[in-house]
PDB file of N, CA and C in Angstrom:
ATOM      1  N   UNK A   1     -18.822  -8.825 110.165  1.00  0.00           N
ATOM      2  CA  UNK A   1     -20.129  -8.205 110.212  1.00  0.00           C
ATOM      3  C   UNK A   1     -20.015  -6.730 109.827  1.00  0.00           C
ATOM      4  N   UNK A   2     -20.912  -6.501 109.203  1.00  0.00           N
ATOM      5  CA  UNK A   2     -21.045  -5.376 108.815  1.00  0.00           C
ATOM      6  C   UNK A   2     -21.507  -3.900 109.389  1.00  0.00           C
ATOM      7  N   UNK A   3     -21.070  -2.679 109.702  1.00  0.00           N
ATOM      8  CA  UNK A   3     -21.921  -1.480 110.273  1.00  0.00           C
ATOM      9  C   UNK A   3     -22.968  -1.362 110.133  1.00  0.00           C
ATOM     10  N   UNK A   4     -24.209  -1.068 110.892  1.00  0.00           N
ATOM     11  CA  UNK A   4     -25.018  -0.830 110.834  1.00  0.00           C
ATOM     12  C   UNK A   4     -25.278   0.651 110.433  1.00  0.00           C
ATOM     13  N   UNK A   5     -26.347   1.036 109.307  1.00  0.00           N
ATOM     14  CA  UNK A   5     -26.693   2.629 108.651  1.00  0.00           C
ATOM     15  C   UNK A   5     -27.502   2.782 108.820  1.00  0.00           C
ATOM     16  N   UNK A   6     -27.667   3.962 109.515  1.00  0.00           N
ATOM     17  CA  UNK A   6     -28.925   4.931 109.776  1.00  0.00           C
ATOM     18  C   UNK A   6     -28.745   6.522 109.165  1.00  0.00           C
ATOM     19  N   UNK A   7     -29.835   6.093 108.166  1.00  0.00           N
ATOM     20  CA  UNK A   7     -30.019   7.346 107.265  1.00  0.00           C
ATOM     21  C   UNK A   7     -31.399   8.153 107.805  1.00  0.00           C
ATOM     22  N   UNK A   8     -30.943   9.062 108.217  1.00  0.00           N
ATOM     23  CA  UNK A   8     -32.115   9.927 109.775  1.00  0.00           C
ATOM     24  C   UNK A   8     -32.449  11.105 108.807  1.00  0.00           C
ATOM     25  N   UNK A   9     -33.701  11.872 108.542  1.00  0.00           N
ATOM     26  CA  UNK A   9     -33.975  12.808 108.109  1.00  0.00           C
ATOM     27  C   UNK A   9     -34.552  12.826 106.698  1.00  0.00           C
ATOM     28  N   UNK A  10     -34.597  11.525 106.174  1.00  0.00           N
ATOM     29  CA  UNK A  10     -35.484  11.495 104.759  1.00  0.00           C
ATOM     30  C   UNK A  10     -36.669  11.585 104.735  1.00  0.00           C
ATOM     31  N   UNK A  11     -36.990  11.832 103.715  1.00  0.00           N
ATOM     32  CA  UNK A  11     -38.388  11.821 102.493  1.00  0.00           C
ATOM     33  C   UNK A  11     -38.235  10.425 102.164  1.00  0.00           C
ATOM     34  N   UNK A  12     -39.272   9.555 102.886  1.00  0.00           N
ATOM     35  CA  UNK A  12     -39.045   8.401 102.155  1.00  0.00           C
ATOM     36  C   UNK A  12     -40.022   8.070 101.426  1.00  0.00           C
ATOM     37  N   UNK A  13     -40.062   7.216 100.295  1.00  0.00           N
ATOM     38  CA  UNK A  13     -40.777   7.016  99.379  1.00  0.00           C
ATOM     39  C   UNK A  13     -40.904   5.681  99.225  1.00  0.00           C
ATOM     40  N   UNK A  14     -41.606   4.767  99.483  1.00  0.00           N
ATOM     41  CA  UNK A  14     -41.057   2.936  99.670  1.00  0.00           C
ATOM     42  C   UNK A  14     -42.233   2.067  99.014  1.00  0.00           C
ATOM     43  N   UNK A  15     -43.710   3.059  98.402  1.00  0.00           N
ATOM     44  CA  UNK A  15     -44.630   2.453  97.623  1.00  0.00           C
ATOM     45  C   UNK A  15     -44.943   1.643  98.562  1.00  0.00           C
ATOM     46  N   UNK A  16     -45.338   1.633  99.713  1.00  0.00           N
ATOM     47  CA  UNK A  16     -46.249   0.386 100.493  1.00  0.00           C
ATOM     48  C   UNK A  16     -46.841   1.626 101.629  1.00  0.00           C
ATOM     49  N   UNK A  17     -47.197   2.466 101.263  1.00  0.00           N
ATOM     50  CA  UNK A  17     -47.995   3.855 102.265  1.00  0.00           C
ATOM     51  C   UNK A  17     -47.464   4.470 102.741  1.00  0.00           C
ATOM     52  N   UNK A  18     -46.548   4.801 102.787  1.00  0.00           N
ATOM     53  CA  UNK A  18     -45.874   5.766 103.112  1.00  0.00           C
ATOM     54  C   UNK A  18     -45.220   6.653 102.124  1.00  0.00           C
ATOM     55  N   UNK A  19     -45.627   8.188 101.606  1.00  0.00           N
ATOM     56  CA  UNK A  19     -45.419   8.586 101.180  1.00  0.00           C
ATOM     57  C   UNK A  19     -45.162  10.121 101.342  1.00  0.00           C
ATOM     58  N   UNK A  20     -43.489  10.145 100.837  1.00  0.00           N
ATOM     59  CA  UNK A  20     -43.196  11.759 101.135  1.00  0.00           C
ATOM     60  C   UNK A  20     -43.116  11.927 102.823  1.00  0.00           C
ATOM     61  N   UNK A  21     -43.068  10.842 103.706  1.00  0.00           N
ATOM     62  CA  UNK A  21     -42.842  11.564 105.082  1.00  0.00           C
ATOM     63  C   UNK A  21     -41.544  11.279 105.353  1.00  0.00           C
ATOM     64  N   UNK A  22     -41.367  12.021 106.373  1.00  0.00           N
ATOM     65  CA  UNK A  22     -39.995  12.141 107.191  1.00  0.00           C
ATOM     66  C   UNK A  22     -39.556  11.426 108.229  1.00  0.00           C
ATOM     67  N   UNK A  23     -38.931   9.952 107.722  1.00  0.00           N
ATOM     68  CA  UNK A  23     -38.430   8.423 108.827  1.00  0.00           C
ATOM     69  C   UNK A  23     -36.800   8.640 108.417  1.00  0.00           C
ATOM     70  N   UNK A  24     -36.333   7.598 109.427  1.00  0.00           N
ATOM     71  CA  UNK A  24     -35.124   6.981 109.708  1.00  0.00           C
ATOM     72  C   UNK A  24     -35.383   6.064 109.203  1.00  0.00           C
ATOM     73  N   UNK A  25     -34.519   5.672 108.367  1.00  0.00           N
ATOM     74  CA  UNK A  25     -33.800   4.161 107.443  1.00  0.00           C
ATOM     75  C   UNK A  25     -32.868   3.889 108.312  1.00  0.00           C
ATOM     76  N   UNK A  26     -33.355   2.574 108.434  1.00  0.00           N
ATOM     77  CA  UNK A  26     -31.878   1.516 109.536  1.00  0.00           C
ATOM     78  C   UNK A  26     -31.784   0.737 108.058  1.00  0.00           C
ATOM     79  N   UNK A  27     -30.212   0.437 107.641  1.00  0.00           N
ATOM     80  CA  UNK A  27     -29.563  -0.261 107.130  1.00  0.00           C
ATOM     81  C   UNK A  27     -28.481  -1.494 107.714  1.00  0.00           C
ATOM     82  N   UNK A  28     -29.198  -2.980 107.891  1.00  0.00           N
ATOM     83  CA  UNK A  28     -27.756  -3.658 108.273  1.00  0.00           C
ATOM     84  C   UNK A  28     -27.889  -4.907 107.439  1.00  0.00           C
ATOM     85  N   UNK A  29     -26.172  -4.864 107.302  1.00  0.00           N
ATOM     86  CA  UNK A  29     -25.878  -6.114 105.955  1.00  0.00           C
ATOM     87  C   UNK A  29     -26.517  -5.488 104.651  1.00  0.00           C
ATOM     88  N   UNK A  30     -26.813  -4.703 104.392  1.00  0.00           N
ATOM     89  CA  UNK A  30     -27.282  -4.523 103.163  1.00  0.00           C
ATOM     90  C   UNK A  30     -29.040  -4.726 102.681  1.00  0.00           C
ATOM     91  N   UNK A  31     -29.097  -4.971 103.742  1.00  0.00           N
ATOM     92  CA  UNK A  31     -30.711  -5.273 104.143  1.00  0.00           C
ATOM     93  C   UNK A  31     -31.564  -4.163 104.652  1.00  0.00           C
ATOM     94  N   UNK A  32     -32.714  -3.558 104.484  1.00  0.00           N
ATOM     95  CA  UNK A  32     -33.493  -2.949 105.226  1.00  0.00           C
ATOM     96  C   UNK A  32     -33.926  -3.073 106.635  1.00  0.00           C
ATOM     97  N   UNK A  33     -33.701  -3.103 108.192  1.00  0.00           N
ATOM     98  CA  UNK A  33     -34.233  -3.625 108.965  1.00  0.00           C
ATOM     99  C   UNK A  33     -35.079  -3.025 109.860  1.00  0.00           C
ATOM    100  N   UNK A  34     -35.236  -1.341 109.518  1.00  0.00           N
ATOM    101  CA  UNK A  34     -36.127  -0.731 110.291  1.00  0.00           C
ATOM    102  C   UNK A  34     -36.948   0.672 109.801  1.00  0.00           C
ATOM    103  N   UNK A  35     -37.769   1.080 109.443  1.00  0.00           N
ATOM    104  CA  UNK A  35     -38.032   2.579 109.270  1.00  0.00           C
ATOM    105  C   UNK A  35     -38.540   2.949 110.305  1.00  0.00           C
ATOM    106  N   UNK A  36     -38.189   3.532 111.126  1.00  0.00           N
ATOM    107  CA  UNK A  36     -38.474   4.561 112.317  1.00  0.00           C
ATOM    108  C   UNK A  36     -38.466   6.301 112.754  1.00  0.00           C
ATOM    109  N   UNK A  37     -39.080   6.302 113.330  1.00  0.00           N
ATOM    110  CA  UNK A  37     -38.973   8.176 113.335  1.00  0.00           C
ATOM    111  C   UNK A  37     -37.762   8.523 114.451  1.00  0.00           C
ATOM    112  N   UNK A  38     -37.015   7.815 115.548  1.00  0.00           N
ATOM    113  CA  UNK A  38     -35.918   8.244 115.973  1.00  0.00           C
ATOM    114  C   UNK A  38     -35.036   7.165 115.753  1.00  0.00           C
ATOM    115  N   UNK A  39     -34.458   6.884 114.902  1.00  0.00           N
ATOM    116  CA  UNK A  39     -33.582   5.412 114.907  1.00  0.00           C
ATOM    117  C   UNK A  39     -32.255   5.746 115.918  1.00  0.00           C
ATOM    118  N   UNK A  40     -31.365   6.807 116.180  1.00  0.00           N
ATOM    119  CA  UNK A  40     -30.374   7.325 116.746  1.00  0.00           C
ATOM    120  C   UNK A  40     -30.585   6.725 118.129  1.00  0.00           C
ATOM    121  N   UNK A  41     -31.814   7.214 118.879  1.00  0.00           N
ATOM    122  CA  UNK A  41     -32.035   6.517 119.870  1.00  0.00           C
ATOM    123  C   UNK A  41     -32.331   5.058 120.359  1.00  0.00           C
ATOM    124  N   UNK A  42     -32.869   4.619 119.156  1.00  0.00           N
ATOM    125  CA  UNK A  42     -33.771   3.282 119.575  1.00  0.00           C
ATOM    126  C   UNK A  42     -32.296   1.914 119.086  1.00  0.00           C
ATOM    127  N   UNK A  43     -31.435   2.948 118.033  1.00  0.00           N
ATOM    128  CA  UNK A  43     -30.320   1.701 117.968  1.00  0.00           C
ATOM    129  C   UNK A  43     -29.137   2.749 118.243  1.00  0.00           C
ATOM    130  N   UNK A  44     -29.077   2.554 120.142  1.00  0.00           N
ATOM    131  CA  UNK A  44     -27.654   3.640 120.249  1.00  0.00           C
ATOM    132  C   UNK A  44     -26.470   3.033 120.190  1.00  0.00           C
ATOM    133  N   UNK A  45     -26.418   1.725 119.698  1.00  0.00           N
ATOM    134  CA  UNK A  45     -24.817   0.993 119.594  1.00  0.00           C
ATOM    135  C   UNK A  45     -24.220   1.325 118.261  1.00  0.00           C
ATOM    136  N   UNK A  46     -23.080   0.965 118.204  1.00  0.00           N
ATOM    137  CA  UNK A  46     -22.325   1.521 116.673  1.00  0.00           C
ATOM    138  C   UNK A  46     -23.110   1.468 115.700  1.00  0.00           C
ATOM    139  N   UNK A  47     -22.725   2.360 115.073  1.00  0.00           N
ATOM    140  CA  UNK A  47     -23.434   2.386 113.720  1.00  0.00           C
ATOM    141  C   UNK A  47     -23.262   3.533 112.703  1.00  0.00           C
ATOM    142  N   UNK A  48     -23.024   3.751 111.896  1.00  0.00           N
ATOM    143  CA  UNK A  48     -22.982   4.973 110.899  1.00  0.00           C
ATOM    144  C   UNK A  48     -23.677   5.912 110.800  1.00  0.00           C
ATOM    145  N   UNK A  49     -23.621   6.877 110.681  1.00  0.00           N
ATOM    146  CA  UNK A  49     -25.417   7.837 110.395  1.00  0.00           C
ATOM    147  C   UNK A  49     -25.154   8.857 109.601  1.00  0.00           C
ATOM    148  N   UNK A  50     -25.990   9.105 108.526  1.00  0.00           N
ATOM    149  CA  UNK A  50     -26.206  10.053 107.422  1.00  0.00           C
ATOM    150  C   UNK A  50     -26.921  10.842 107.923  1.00  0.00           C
ATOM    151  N   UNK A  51     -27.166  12.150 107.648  1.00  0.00           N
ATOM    152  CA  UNK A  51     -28.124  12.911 107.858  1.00  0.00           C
ATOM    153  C   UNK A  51     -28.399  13.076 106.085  1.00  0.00           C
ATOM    154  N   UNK A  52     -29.798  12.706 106.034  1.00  0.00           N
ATOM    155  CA  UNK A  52     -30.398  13.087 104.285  1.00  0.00           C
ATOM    156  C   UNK A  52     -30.721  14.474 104.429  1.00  0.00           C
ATOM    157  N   UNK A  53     -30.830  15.545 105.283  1.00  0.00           N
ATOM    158  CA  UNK A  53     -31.018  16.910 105.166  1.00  0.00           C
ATOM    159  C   UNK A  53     -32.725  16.719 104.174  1.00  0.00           C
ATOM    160  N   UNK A  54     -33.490  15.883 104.455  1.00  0.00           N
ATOM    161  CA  UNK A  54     -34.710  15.886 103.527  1.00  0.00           C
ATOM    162  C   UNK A  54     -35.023  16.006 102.209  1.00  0.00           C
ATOM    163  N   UNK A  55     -33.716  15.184 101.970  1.00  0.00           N
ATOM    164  CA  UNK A  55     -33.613  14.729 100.200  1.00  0.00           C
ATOM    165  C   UNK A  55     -34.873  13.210 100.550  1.00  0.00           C
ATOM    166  N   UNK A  56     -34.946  12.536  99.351  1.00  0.00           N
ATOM    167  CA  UNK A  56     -35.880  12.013  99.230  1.00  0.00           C
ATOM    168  C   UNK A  56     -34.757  10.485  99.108  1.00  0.00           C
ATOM    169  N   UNK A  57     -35.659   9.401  99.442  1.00  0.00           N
ATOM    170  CA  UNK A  57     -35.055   8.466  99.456  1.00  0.00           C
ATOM    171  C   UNK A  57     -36.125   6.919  98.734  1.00  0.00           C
ATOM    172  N   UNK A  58     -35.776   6.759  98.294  1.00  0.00           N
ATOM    173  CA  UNK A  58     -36.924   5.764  97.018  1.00  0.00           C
ATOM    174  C   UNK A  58     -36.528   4.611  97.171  1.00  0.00           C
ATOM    175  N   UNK A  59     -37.218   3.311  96.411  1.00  0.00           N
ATOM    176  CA  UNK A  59     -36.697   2.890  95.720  1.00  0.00           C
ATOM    177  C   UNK A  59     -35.677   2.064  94.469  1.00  0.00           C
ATOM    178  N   UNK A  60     -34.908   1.086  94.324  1.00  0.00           N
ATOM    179  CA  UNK A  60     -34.517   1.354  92.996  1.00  0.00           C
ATOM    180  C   UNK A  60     -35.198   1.333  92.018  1.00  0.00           C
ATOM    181  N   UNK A  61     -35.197   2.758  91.011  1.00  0.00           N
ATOM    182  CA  UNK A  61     -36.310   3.496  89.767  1.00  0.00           C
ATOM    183  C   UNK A  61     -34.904   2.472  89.171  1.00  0.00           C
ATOM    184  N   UNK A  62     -35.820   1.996  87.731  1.00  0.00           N
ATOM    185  CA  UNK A  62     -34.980   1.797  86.883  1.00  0.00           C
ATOM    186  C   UNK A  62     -35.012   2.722  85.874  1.00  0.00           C
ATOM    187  N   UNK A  63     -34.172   3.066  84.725  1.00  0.00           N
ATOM    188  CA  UNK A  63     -34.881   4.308  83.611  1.00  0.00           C
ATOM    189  C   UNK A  63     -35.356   3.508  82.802  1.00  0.00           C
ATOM    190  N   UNK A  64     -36.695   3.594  82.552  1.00  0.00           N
ATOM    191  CA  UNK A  64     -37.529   2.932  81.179  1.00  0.00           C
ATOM    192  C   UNK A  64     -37.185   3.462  79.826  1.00  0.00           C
ATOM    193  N   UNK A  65     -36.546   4.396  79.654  1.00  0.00           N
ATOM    194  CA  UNK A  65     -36.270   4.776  78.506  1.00  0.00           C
ATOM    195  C   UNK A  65     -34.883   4.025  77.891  1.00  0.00           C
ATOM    196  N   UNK A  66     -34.176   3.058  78.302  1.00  0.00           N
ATOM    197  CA  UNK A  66     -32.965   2.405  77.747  1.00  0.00           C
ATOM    198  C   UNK A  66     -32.844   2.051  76.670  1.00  0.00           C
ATOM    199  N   UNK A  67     -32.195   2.546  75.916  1.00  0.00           N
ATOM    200  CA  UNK A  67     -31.497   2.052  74.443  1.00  0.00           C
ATOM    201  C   UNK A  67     -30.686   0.654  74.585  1.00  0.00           C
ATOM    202  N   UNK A  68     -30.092   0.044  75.758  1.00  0.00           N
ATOM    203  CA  UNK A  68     -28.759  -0.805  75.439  1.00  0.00           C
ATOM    204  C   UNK A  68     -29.603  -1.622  74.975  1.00  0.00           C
ATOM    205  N   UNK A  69     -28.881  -2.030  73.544  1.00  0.00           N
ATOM    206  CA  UNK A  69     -28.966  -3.401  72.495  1.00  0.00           C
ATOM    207  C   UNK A  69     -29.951  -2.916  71.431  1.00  0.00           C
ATOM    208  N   UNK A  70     -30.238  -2.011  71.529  1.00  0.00           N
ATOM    209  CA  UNK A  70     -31.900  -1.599  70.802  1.00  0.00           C
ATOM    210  C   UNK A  70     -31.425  -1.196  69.136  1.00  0.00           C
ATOM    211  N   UNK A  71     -30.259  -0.058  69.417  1.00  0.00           N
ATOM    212  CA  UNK A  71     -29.792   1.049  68.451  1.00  0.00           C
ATOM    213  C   UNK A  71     -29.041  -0.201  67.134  1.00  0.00           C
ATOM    214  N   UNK A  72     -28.133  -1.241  67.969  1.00  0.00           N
ATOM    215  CA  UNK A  72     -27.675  -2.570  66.669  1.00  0.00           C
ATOM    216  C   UNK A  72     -28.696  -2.941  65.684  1.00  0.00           C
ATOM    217  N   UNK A  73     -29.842  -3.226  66.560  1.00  0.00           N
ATOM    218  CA  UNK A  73     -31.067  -3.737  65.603  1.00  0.00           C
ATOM    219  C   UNK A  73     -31.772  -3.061  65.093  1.00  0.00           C
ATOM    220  N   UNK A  74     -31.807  -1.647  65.043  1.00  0.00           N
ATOM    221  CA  UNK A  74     -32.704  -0.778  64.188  1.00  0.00           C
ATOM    222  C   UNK A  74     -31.467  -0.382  63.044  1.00  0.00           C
ATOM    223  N   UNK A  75     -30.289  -0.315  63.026  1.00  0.00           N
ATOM    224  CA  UNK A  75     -29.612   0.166  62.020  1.00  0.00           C
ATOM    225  C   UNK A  75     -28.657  -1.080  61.403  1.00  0.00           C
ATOM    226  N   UNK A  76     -29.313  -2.480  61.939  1.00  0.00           N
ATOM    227  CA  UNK A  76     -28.918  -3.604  61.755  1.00  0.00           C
ATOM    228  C   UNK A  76     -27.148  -3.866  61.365  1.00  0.00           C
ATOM    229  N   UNK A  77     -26.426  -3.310  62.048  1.00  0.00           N
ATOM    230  CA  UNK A  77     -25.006  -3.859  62.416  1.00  0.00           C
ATOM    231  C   UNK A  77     -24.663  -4.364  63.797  1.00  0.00           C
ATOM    232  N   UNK A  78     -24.068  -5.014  63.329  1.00  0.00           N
ATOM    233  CA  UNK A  78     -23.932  -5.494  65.276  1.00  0.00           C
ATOM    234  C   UNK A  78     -22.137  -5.392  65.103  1.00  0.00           C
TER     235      UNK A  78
END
């Protein structure tokens, strides 16, 4: 089993209403299992903890601007 992560102090950004405020991300297994405003307390058994210092936390953005495979077929060599 895996550690449980609590990333305490973000900007989270998660596109379902909440935007730009300041929660705790619980991480376990690789899964999302909580956004909360004190996670430290509410899960005091082992666990990892980041402090995000109020960096922002999103997301995965993909970049829309990607070239891979594009550049072969416009100058037609592969």
């Amino acid at each position: 089993m895996k550690a449980m992560l609590i990333i305490r102090n973000c900007n989270l950004i998660n596109m379902a209403g909440i935007y730009e405020e300041k929660k705790d991300l619980v991480v376990e297994n690789g899964k999302i299992l909580d956004i909360c405003d004190n996670a430290v307390s509410k899960y005091n058994v082992g666990h990892v903890s980041i402090d995000a210092c109020g960096h922002y936390v999103t997301p995965g953005f993909v970049e829309p601007h990607c070239q891979l495979g594009v550049r072969e077929q416009v100058f037609r060599f592969e």
